[in-house]
PDB file of N, CA and C in Angstrom:
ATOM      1  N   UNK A   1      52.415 -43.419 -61.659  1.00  0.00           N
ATOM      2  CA  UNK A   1      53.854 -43.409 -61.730  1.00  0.00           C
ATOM      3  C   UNK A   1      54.377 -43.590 -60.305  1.00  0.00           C
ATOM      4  N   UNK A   2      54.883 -44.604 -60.091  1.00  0.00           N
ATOM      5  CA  UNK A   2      55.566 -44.713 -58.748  1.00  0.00           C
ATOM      6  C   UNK A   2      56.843 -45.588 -58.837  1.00  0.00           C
ATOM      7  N   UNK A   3      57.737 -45.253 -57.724  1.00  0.00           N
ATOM      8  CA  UNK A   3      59.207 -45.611 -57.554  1.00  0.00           C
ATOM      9  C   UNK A   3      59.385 -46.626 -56.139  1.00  0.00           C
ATOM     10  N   UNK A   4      59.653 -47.932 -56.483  1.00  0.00           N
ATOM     11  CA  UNK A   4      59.910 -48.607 -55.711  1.00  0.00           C
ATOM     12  C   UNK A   4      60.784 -48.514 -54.372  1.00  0.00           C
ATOM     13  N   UNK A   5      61.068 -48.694 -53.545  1.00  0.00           N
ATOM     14  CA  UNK A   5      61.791 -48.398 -51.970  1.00  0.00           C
ATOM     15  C   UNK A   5      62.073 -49.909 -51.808  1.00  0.00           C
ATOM     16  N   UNK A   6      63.614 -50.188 -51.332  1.00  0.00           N
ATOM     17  CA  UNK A   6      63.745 -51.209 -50.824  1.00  0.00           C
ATOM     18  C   UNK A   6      64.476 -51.404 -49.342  1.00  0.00           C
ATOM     19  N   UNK A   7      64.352 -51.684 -48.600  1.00  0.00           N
ATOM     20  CA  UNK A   7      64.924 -51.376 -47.446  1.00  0.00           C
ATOM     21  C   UNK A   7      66.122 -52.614 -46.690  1.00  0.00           C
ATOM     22  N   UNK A   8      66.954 -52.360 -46.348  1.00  0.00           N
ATOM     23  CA  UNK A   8      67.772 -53.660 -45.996  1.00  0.00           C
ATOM     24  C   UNK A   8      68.109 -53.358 -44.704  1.00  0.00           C
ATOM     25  N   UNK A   9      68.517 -54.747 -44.374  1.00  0.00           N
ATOM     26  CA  UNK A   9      69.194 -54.526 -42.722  1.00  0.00           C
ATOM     27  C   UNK A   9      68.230 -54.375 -41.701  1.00  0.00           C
ATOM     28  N   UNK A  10      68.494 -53.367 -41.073  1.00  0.00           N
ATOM     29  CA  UNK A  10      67.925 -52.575 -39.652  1.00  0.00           C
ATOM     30  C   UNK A  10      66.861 -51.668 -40.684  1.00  0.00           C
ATOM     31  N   UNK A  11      67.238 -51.375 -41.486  1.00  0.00           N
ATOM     32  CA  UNK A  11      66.573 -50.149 -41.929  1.00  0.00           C
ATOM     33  C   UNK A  11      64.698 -50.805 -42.398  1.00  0.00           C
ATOM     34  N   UNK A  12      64.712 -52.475 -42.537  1.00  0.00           N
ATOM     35  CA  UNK A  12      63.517 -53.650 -42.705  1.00  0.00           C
ATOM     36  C   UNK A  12      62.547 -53.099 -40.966  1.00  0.00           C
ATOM     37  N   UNK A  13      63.567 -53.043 -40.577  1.00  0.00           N
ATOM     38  CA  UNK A  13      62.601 -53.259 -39.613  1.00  0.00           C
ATOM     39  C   UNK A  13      61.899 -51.767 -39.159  1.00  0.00           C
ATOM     40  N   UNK A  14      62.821 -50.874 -39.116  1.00  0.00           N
ATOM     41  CA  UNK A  14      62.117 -49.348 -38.986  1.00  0.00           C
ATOM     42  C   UNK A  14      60.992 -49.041 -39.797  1.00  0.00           C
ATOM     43  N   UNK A  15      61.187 -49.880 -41.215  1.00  0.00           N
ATOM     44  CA  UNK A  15      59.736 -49.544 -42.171  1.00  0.00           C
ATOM     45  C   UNK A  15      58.923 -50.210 -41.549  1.00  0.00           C
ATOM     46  N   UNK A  16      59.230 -51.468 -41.472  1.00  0.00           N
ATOM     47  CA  UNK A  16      57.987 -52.397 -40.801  1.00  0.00           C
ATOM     48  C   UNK A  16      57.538 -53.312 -42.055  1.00  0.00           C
ATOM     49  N   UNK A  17      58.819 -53.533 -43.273  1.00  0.00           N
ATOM     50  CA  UNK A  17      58.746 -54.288 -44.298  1.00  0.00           C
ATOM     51  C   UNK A  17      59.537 -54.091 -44.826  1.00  0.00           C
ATOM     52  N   UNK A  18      60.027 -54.638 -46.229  1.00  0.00           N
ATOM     53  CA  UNK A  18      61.277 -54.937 -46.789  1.00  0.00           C
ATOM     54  C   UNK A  18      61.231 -54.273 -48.116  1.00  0.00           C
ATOM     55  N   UNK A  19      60.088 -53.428 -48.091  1.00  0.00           N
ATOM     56  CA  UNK A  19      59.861 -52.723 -49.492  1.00  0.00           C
ATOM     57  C   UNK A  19      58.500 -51.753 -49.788  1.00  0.00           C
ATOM     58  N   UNK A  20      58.799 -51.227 -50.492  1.00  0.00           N
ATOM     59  CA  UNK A  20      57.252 -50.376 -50.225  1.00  0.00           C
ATOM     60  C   UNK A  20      57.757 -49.326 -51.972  1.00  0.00           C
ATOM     61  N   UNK A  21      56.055 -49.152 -52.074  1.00  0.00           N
ATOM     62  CA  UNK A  21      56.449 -48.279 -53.437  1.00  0.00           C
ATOM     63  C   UNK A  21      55.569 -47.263 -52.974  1.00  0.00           C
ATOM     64  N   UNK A  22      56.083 -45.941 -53.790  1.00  0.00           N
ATOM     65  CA  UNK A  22      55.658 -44.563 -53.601  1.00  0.00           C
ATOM     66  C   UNK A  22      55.195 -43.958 -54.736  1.00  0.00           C
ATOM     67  N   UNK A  23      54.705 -42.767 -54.613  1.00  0.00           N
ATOM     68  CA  UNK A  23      54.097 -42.002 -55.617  1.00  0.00           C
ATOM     69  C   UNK A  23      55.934 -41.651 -56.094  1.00  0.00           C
ATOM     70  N   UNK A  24      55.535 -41.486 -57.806  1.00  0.00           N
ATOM     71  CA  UNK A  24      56.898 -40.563 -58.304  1.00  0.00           C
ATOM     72  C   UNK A  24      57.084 -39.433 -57.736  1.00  0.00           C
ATOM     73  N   UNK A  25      58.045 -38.807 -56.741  1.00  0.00           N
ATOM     74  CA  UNK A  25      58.015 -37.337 -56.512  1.00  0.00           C
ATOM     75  C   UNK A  25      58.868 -36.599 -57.358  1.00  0.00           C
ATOM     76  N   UNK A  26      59.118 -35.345 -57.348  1.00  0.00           N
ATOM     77  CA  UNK A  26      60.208 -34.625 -57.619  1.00  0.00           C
ATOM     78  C   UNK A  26      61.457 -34.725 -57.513  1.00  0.00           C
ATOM     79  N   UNK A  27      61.933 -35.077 -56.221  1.00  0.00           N
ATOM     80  CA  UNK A  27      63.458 -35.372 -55.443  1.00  0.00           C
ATOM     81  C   UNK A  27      63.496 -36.439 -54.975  1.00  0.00           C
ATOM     82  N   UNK A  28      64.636 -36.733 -54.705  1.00  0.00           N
ATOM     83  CA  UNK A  28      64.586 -38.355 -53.591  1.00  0.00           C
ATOM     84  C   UNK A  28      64.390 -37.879 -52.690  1.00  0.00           C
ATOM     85  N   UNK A  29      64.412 -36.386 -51.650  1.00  0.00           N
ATOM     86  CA  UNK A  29      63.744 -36.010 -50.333  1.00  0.00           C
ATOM     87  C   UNK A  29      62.349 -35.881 -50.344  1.00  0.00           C
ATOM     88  N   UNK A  30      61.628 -35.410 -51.512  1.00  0.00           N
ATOM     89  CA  UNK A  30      60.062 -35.159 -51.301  1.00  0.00           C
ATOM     90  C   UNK A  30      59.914 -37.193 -50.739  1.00  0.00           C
ATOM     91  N   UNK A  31      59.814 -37.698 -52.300  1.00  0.00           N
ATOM     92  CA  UNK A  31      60.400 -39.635 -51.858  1.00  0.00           C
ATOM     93  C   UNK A  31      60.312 -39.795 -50.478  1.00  0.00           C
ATOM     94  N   UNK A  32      61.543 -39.457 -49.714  1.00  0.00           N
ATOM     95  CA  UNK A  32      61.987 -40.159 -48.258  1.00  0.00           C
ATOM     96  C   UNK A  32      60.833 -39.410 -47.560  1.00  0.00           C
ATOM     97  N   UNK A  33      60.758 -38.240 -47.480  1.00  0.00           N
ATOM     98  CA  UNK A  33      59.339 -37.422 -46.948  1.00  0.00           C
ATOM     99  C   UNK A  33      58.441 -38.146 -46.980  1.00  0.00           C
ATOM    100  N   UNK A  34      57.973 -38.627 -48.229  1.00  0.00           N
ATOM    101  CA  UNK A  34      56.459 -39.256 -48.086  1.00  0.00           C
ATOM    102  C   UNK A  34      56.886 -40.321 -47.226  1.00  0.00           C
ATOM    103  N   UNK A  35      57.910 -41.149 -46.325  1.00  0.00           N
ATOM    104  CA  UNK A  35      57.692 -42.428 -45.799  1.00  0.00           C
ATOM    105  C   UNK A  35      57.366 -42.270 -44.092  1.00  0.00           C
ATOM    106  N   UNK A  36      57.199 -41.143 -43.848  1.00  0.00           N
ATOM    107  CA  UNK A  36      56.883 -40.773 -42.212  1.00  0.00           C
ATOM    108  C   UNK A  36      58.527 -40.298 -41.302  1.00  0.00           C
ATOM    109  N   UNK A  37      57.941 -39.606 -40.713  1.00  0.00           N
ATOM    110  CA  UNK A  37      59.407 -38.711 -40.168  1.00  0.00           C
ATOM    111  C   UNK A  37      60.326 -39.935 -39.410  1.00  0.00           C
ATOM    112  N   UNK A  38      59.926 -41.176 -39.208  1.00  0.00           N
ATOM    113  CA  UNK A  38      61.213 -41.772 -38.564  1.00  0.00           C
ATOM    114  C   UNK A  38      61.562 -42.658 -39.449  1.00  0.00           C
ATOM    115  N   UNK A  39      60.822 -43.023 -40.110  1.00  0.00           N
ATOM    116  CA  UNK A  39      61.926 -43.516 -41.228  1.00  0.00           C
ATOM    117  C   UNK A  39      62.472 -42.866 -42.252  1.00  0.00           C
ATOM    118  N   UNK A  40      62.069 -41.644 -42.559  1.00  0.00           N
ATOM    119  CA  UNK A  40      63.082 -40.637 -43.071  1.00  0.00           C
ATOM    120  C   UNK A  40      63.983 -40.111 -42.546  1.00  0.00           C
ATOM    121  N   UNK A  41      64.308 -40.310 -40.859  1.00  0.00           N
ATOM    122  CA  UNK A  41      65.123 -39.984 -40.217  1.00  0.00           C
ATOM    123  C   UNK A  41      66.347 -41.022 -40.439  1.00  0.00           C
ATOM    124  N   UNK A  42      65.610 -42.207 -40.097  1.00  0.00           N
ATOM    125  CA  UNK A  42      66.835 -43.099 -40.480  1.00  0.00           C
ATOM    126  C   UNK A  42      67.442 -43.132 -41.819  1.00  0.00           C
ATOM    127  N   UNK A  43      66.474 -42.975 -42.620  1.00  0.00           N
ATOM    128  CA  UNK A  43      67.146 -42.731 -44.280  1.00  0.00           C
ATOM    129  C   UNK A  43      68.015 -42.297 -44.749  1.00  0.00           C
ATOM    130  N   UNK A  44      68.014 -40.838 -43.762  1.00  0.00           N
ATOM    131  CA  UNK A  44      69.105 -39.901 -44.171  1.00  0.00           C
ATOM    132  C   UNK A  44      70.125 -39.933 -43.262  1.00  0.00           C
ATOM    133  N   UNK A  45      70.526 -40.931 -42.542  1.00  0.00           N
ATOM    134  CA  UNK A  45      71.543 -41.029 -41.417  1.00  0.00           C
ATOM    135  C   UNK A  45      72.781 -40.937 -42.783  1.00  0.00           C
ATOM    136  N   UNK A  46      73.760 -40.634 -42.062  1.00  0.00           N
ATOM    137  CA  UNK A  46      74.826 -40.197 -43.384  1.00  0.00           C
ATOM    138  C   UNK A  46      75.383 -41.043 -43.638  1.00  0.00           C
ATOM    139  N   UNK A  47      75.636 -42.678 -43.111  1.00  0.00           N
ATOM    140  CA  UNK A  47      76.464 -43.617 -43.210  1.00  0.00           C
ATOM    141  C   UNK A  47      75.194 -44.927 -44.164  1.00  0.00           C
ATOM    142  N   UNK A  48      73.856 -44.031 -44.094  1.00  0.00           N
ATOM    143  CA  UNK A  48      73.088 -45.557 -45.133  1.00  0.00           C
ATOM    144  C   UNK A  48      73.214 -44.625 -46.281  1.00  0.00           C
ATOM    145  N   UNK A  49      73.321 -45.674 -47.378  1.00  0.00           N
ATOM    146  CA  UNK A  49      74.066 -45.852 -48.813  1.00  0.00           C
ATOM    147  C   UNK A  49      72.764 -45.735 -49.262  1.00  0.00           C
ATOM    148  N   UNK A  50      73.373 -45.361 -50.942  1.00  0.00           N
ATOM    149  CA  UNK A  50      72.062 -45.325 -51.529  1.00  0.00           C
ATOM    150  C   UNK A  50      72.066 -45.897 -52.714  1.00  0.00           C
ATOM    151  N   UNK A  51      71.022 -46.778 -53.503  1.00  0.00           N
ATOM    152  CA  UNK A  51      71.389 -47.564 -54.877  1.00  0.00           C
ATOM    153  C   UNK A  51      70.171 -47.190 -55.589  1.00  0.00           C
ATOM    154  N   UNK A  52      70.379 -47.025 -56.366  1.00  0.00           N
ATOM    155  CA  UNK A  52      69.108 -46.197 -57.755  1.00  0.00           C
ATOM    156  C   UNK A  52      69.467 -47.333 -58.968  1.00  0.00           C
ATOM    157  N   UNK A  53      68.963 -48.379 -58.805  1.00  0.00           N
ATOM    158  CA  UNK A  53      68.587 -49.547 -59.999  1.00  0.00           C
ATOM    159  C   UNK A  53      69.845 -50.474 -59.612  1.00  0.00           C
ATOM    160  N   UNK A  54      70.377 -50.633 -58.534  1.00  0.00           N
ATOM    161  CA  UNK A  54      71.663 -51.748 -58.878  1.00  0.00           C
ATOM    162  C   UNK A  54      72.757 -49.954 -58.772  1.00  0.00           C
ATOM    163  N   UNK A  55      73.101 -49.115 -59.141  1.00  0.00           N
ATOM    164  CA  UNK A  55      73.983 -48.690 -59.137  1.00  0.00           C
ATOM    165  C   UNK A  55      73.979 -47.449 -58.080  1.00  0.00           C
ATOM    166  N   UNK A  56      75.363 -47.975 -56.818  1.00  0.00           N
ATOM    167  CA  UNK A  56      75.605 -47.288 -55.782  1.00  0.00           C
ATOM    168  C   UNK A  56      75.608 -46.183 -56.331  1.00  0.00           C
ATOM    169  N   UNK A  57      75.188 -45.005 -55.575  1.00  0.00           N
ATOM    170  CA  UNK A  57      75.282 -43.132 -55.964  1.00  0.00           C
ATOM    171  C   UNK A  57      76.541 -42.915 -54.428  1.00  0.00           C
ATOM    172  N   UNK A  58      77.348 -41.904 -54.803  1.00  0.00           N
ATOM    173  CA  UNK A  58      77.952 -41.178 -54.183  1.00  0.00           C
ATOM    174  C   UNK A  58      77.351 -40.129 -53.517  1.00  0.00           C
ATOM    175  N   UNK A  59      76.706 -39.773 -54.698  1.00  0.00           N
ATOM    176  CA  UNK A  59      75.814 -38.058 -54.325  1.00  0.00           C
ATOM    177  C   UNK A  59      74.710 -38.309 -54.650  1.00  0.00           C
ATOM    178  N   UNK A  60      74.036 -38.407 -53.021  1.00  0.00           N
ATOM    179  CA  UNK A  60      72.034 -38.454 -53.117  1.00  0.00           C
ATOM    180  C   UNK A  60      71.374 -37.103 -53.898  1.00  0.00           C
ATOM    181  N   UNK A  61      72.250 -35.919 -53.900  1.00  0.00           N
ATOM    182  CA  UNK A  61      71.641 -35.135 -55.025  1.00  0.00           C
ATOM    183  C   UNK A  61      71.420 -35.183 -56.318  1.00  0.00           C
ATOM    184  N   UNK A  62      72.281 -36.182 -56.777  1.00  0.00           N
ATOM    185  CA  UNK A  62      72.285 -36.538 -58.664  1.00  0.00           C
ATOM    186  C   UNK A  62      70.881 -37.281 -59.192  1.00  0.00           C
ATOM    187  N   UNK A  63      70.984 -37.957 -58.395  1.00  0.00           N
ATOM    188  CA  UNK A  63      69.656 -38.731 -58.750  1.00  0.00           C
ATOM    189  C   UNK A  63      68.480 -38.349 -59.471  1.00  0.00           C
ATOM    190  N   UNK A  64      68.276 -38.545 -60.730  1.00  0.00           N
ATOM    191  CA  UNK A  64      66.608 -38.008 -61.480  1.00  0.00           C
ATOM    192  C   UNK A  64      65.725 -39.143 -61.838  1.00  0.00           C
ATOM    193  N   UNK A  65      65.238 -39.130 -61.079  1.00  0.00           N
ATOM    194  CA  UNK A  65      63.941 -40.192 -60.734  1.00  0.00           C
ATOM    195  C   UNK A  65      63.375 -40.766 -61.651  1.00  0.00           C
ATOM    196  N   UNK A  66      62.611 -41.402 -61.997  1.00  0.00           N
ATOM    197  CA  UNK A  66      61.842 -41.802 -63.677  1.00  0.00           C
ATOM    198  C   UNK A  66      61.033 -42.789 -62.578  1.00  0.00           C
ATOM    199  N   UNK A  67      59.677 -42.960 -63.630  1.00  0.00           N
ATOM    200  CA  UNK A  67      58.538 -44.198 -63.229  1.00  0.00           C
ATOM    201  C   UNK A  67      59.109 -45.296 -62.716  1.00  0.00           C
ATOM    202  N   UNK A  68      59.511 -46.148 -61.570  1.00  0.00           N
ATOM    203  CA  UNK A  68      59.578 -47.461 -61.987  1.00  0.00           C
ATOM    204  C   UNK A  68      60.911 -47.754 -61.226  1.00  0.00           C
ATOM    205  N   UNK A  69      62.038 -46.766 -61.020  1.00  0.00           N
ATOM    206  CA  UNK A  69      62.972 -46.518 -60.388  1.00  0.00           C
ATOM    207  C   UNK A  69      63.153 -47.652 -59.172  1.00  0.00           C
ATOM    208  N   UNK A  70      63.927 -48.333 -58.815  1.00  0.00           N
ATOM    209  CA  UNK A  70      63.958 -49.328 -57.495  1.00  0.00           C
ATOM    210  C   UNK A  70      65.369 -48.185 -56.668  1.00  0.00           C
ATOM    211  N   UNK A  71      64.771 -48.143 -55.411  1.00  0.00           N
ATOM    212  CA  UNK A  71      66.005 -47.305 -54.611  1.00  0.00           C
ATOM    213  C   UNK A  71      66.152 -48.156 -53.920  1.00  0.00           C
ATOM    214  N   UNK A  72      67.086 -48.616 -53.310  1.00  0.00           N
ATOM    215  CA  UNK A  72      66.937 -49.538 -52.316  1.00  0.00           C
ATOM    216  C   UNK A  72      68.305 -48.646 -51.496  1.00  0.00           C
ATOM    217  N   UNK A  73      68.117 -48.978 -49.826  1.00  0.00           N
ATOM    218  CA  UNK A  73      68.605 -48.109 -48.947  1.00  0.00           C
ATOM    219  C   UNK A  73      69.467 -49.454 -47.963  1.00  0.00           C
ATOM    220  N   UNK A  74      71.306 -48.952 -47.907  1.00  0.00           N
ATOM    221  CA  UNK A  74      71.848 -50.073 -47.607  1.00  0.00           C
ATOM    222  C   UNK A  74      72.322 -49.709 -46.110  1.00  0.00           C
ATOM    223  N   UNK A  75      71.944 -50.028 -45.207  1.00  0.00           N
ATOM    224  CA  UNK A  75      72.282 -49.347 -43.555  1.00  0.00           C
ATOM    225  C   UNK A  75      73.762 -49.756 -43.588  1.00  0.00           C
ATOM    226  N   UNK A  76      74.584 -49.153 -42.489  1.00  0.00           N
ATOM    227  CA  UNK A  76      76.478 -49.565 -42.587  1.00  0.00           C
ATOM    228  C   UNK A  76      76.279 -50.825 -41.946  1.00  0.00           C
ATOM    229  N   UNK A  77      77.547 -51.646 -42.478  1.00  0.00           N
ATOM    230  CA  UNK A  77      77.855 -52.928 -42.270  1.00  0.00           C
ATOM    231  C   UNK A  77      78.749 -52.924 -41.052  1.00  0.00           C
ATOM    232  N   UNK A  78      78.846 -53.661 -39.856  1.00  0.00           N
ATOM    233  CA  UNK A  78      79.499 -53.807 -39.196  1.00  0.00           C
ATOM    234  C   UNK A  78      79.567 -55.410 -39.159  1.00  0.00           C
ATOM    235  N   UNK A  79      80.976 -55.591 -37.956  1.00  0.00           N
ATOM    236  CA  UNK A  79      81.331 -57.126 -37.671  1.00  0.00           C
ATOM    237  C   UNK A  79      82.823 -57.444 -37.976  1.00  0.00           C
ATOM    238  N   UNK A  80      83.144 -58.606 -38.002  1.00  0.00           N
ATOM    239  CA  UNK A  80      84.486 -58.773 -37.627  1.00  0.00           C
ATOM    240  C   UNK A  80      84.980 -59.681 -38.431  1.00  0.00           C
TER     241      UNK A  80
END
């Protein structure tokens, strides 16, 4: 059972790829945990977004995980 990770932006390059899948955990923090402390650092910066199948979450606490899950993590947009 594992949950897909997708990474965009800046946040591609801190993984060191554009996607990666994980064991199913419990929470989306055990999740960001398993990816190594600096890219869980960046994960949880308060301004990257979070999408659980296509649909933006407000609150990273709601989230209940299932097999198969795609999260993908959207860093803030800047520019002019």
């Amino acid at each position: 059972m594992a949950l897909n990770m997708v990474f965009l932006g800046k946040l591609e390059d801190v993984a060191g790829c554009g996607a990666r899948e994980v064991e199913l955990a419990g929470t989306l923090d055990e999740a960001i945990d398993s990816l190594g402390p600096e890219l869980a650092k960046a994960l949880r910066e308060p301004r990257v977004k979070l999408a659980v199948n296509g649909i933006l979450l407000q609150d990273r606490d709601a989230p209940v995980l299932r097999d198969g899950d795609v999260i993908a993590f959207l860093p803030p947009v800047s520019g002019g």
